[in-house]
Protein backbone atom coordinates (compact mmCIF):
# COMPACT_ATOMS: atom_id res chain seq x y z
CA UNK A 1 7.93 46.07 11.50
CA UNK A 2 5.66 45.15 14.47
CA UNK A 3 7.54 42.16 16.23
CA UNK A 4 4.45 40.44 18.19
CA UNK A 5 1.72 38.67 17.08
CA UNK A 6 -1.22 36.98 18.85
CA UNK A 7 -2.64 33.32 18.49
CA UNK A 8 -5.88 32.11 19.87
CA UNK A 9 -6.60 28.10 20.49
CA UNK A 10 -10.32 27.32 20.74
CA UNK A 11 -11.28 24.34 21.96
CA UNK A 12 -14.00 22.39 23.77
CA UNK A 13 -12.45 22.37 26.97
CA UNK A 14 -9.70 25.03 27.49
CA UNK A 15 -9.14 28.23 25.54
CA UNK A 16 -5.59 30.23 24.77
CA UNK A 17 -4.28 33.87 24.36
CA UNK A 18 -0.92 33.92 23.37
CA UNK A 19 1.61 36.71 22.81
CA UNK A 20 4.13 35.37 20.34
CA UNK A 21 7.71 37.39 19.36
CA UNK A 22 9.40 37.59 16.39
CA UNK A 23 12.75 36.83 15.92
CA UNK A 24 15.43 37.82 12.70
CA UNK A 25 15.39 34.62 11.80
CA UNK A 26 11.71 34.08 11.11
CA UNK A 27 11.22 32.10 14.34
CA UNK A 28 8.75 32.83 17.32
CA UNK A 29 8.94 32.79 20.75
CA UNK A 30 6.03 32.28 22.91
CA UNK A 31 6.17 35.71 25.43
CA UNK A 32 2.83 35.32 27.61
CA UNK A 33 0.15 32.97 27.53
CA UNK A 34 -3.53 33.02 29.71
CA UNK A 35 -5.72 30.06 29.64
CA UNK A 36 -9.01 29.90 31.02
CA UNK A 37 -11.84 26.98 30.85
CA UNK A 38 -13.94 27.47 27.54
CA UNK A 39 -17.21 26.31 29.66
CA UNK A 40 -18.98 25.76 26.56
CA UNK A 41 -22.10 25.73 27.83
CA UNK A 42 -22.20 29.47 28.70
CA UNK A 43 -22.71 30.16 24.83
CA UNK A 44 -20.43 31.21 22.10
CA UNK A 45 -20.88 35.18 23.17
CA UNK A 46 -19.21 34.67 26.63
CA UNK A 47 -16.45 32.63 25.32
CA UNK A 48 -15.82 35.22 22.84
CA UNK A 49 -16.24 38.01 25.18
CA UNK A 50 -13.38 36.51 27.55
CA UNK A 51 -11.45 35.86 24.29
CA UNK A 52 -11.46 40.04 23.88
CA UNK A 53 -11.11 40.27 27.79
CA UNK A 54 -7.81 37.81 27.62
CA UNK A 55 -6.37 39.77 24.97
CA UNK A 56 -6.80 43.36 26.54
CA UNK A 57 -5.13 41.89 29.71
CA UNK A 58 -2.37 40.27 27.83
CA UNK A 59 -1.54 43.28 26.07
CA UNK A 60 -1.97 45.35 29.35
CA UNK A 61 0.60 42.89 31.13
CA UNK A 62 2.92 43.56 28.67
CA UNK A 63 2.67 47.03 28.02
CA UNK A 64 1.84 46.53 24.62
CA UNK A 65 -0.99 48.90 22.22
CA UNK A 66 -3.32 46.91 19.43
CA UNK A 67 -1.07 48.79 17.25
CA UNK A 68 1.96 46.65 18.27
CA UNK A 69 -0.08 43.78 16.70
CA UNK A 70 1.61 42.96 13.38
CA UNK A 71 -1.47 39.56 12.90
CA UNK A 72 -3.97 37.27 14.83
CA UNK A 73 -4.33 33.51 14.21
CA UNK A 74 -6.90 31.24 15.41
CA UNK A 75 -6.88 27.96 15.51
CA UNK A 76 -9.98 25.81 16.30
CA UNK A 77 -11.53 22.55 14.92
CA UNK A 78 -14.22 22.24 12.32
CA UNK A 79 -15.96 22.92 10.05
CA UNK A 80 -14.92 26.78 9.39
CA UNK A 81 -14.74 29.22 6.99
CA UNK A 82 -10.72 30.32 6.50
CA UNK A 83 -12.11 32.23 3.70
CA UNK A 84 -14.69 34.60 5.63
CA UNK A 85 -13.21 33.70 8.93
CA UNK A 86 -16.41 31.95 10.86
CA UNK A 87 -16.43 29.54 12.54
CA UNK A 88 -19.19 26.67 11.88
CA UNK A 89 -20.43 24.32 14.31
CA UNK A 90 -17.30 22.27 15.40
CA UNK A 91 -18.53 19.25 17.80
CA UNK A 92 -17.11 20.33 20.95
CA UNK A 93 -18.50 23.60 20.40
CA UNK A 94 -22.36 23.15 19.21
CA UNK A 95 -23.74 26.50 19.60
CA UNK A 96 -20.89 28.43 17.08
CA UNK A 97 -23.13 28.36 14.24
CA UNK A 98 -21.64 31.42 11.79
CA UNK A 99 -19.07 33.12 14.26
CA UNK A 100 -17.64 35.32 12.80
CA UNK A 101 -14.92 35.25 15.04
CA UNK A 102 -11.92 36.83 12.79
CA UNK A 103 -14.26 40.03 12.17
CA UNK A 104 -15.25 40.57 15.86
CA UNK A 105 -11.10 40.80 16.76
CA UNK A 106 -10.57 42.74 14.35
CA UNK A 107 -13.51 45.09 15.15
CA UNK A 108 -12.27 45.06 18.61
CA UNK A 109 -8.12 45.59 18.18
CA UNK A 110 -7.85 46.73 14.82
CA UNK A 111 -5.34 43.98 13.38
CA UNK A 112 -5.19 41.39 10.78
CA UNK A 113 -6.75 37.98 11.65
CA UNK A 114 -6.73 34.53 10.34
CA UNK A 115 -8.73 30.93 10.73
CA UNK A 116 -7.56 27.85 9.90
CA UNK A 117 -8.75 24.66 11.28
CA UNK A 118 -6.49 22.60 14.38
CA UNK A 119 -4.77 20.21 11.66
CA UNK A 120 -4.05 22.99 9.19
CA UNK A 121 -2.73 25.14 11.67
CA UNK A 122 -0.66 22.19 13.45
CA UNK A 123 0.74 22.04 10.01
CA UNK A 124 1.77 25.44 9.61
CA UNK A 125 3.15 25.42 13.00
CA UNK A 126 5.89 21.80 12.28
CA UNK A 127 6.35 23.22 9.01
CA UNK A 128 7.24 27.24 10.39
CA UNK A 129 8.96 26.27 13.63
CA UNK A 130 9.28 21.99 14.03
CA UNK A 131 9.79 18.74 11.85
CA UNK A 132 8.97 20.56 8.39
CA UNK A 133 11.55 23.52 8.58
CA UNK A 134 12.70 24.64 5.56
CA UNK A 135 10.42 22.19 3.35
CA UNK A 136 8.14 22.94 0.17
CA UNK A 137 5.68 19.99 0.74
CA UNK A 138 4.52 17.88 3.98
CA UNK A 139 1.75 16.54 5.30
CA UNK A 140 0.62 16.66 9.46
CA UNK A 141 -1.38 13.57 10.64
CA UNK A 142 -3.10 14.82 14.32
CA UNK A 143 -2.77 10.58 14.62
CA UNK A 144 -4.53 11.69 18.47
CA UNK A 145 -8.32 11.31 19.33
CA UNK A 146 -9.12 11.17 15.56
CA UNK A 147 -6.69 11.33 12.12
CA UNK A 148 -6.75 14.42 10.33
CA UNK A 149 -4.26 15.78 7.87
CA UNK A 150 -2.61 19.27 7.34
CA UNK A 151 -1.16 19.78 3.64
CA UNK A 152 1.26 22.08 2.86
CA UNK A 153 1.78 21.52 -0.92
CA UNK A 154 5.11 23.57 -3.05
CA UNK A 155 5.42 26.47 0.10
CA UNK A 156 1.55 26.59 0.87
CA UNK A 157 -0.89 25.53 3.35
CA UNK A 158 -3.72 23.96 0.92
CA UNK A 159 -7.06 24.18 2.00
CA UNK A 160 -9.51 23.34 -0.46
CA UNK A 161 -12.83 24.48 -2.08
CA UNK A 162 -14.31 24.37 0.83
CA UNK A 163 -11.70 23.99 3.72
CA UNK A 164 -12.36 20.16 3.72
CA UNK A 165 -8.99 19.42 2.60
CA UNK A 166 -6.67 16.61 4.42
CA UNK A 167 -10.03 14.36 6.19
CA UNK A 168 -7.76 11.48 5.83
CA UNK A 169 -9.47 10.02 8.78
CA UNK A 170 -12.22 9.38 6.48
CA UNK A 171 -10.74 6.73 3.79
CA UNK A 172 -11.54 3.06 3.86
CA UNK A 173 -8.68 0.84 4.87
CA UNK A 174 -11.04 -1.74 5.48
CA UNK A 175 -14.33 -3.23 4.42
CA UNK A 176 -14.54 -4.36 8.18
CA UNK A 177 -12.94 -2.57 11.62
CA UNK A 178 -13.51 0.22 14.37
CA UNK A 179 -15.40 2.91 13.40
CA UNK A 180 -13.91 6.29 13.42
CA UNK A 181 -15.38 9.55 11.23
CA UNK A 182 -18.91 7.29 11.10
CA UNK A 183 -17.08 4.83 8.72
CA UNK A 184 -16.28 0.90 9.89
CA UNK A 185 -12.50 0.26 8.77
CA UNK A 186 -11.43 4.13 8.60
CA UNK A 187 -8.12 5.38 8.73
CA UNK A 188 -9.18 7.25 11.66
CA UNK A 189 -10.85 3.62 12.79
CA UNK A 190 -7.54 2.23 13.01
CA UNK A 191 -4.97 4.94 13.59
CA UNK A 192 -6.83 6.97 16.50
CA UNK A 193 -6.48 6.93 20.35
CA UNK A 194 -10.14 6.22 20.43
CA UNK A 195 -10.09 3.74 17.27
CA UNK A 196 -6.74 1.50 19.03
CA UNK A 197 -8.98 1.21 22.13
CA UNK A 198 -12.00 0.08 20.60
CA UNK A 199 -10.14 -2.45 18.48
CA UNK A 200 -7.94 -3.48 21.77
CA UNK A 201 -11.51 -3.75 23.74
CA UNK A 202 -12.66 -6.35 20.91
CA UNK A 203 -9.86 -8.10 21.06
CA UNK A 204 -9.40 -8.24 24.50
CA UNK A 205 -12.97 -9.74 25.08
CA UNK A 206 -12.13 -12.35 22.37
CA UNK A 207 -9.00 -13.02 24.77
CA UNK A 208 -10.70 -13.25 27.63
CA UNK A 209 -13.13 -15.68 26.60
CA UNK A 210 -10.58 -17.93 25.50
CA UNK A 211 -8.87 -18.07 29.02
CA UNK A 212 -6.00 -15.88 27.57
CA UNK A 213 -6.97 -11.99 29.55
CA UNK A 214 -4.16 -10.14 28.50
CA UNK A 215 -1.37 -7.84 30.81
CA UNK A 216 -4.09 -4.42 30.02
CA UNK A 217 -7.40 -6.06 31.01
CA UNK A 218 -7.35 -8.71 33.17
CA UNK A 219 -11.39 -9.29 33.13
CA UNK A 220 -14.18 -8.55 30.70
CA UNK A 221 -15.61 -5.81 33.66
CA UNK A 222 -12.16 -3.61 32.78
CA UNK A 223 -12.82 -3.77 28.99
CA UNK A 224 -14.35 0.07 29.09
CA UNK A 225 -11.20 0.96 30.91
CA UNK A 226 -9.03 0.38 28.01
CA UNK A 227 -7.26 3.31 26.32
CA UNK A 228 -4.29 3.52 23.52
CA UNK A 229 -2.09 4.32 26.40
CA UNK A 230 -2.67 1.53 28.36
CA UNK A 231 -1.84 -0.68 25.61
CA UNK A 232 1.22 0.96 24.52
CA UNK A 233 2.41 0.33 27.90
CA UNK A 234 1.77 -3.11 27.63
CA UNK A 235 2.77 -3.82 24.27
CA UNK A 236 6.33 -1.61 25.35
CA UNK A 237 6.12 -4.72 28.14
CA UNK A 238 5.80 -7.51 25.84
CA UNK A 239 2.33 -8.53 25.77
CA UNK A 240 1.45 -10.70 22.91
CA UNK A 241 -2.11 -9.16 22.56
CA UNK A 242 -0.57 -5.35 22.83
CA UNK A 243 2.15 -5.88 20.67
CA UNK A 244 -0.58 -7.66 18.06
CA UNK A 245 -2.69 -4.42 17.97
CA UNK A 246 0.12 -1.83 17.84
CA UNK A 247 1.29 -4.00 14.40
CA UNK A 248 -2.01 -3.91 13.37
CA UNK A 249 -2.26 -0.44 13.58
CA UNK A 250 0.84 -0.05 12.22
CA UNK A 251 0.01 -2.03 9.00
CA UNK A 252 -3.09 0.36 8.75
CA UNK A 253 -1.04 3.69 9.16
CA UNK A 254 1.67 2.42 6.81
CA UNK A 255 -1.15 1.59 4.20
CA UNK A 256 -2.73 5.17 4.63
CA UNK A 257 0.70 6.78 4.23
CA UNK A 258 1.34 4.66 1.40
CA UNK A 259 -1.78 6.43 -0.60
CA UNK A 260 -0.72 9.76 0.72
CA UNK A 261 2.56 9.24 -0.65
CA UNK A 262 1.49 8.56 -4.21
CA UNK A 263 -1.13 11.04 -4.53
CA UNK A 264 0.56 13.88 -3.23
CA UNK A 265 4.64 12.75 -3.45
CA UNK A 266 5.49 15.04 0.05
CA UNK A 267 9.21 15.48 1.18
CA UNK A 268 7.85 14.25 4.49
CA UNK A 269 5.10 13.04 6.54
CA UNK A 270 5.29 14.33 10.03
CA UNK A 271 2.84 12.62 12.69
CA UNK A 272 2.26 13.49 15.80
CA UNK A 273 0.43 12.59 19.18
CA UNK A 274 0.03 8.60 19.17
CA UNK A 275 2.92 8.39 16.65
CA UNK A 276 5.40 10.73 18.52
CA UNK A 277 4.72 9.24 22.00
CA UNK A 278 4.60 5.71 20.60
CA UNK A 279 6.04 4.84 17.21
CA UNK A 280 8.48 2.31 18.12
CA UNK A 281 5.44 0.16 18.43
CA UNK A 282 4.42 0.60 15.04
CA UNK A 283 7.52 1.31 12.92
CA UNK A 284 7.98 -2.18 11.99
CA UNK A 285 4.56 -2.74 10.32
CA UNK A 286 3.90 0.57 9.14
CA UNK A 287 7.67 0.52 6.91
CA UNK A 288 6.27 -3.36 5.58
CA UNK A 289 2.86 -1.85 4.41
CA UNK A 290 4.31 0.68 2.99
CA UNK A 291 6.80 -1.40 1.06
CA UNK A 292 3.90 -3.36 -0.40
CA UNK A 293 1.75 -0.57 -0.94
CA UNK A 294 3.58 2.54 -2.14
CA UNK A 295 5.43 3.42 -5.51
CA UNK A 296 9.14 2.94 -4.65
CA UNK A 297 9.92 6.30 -6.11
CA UNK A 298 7.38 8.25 -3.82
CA UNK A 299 8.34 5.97 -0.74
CA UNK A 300 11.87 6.49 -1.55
CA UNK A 301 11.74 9.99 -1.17
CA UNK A 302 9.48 10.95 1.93
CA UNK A 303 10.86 10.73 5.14
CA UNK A 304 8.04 9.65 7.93
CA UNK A 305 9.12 12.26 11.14
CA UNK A 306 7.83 12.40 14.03
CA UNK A 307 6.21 15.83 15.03
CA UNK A 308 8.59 17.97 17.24
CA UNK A 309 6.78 20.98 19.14
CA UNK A 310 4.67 17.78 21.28
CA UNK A 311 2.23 19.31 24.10
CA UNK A 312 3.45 22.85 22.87
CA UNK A 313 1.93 22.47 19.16
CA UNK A 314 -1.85 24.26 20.04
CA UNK A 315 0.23 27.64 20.86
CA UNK A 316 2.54 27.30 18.11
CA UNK A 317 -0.33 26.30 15.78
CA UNK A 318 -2.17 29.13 16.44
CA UNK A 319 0.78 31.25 15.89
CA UNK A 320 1.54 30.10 13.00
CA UNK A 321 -1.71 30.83 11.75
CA UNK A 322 -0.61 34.16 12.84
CA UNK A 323 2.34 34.59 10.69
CA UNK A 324 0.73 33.44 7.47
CA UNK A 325 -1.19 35.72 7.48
CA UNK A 326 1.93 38.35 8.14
């Protein structure tokens, strides 16, 4: 059996080749990897073109054929097709209406190629080789610049109809609240790097205009400067205000978890990003919403994780896309 595999992570900014071994044991270790800048504005043809470039040289370095290939897996945001394999329009990458990206490598190299979306294949990649091992059921929250959801339901990635399956970012929490995925009071409103800095910049101004700037922001011309980070730092330092929004998120999460956890009764919820970096901040809230919220008998038996592979989980998620399909 061919050993190696290759994974591909598409994104808006940077793009990755990896070379990925096989071990006995099921696991994978990340041989080689080449990077370059997607440069999205050159068009979808020269991205994919240094996509088939990357690979060539990556198996050249190694001294490996196409043959030596047992699968491909690429990972990139949506919309997409995991079906056909084409990629539709993502927002970072506007022009990739109806790539057909999985055909083209295997026109080009010969092997077997797979799509899944960046939260389904961050899914596949905690459950194959981080937090998830050895489970039958999880769910992935990205919890990073938006809230998406992987599902891996009895020993399979589920997809849906129409690979729409797991935008958790898009349920109302709230009537009011940031917006995040076009909806005021979203999950992804209040549990998203982009959704605790616009909540942190509205209550910050509040703040200010009492007289009471906070540790983050000292004036209202700094509001714009405001990130999740920034308040994590300060709410780690013991600023009222910080400390106030963290909870706040963490009341949110723990109420989105809670209806995860009764619809769907997971071993585990693994989150990563914000929640790995930073969930001391919102443990206490999140475990008192979900108290409140969720059936004692699904609470009772889902453990909330945090997500394991950290900066690494774009090469392993792309990977594991990879050995799915093997």
């Amino acid at each position: 059996m061919n050993r190696y595999c290759i994974g591909y992570d598409i994104g808006g900014t940077k793009c990755a080749v990896l070379l990925g071994a096989q071990d006995a044991s099921g696991g994978i270790t990340i041989a080689d990897k080449i990077r370059f800048e997607t440069k999205a504005a050159r068009g979808w043809q020269a991205v994919a073109a240094e996509l088939l470039d990357t690979t060539r040289a990556i198996l050249a370095k190694n001294a490996l054929a196409a043959s030596d290939i047992a699968a491909a897996g690429v990972s990139c945001g949506g919309p997409l097709n995991s079906r056909t394999g084409t990629i539709h329009c993502p927002p970072n990458l506007p022009d990739w209406d109806g790539v057909p990206i999985c055909a083209m490598l295997r026109e080009a190299f010969g092997f077997p190629c797979a799509l899944q979306n960046d939260a389904n294949a961050c899914a596949l990649a905690e459950w194959r080789f981080g937090a998830g091992r050895g489970m039958d059921s999880l769910i992935f929250l990205t919890f990073g610049t938006g809230m998406g959801a992987g599902l891996i339901l009895d020993g399979r990635l589920y997809s849906g109809a129409s690979d729409m399956a797991g935008e958790v970012g898009h349920i109302r929490l709230a009537q009011t609240g940031p917006v995040g995925y076009g909806k005021a009071g979203s999950f992804e409103g209040f549990c998203s790097g982009g959704g605790i800095a616009r909540l942190a910049m509205e209550m910050a101004e509040q703040a200010i205009r009492r007289g009471e700037a906070p540790s983050f922001c000292a004036s209202l011309a700094e509001l714009e400067g405001i990130t999740a980070q920034t308040v994590a730092k300060a709410a780690a330092e013991g600023d009222a205000l910080a400390v106030k929004i963290y909870n706040l998120c963490g009341e949110r999460l723990g109420e989105g978890l809670a209806l995860l956890m009764d619809i769907l009764n997971p071993e585990a919820i693994v989150i990563g990003s914000i929640y790995a970096r930073a969930g001391d901040l919102l443990e206490d809230s999140m475990r008192r919403a979900i108290a409140r919220e969720a059936l004692t008998y699904t609470s009772e038996s889902c453990r909330i994780l945090k997500a394991e592979l950290g900066d690494a989980i774009g090469d392993y998620a792309a990977l594991g896309v990879a050995m799915q399909e093997i």
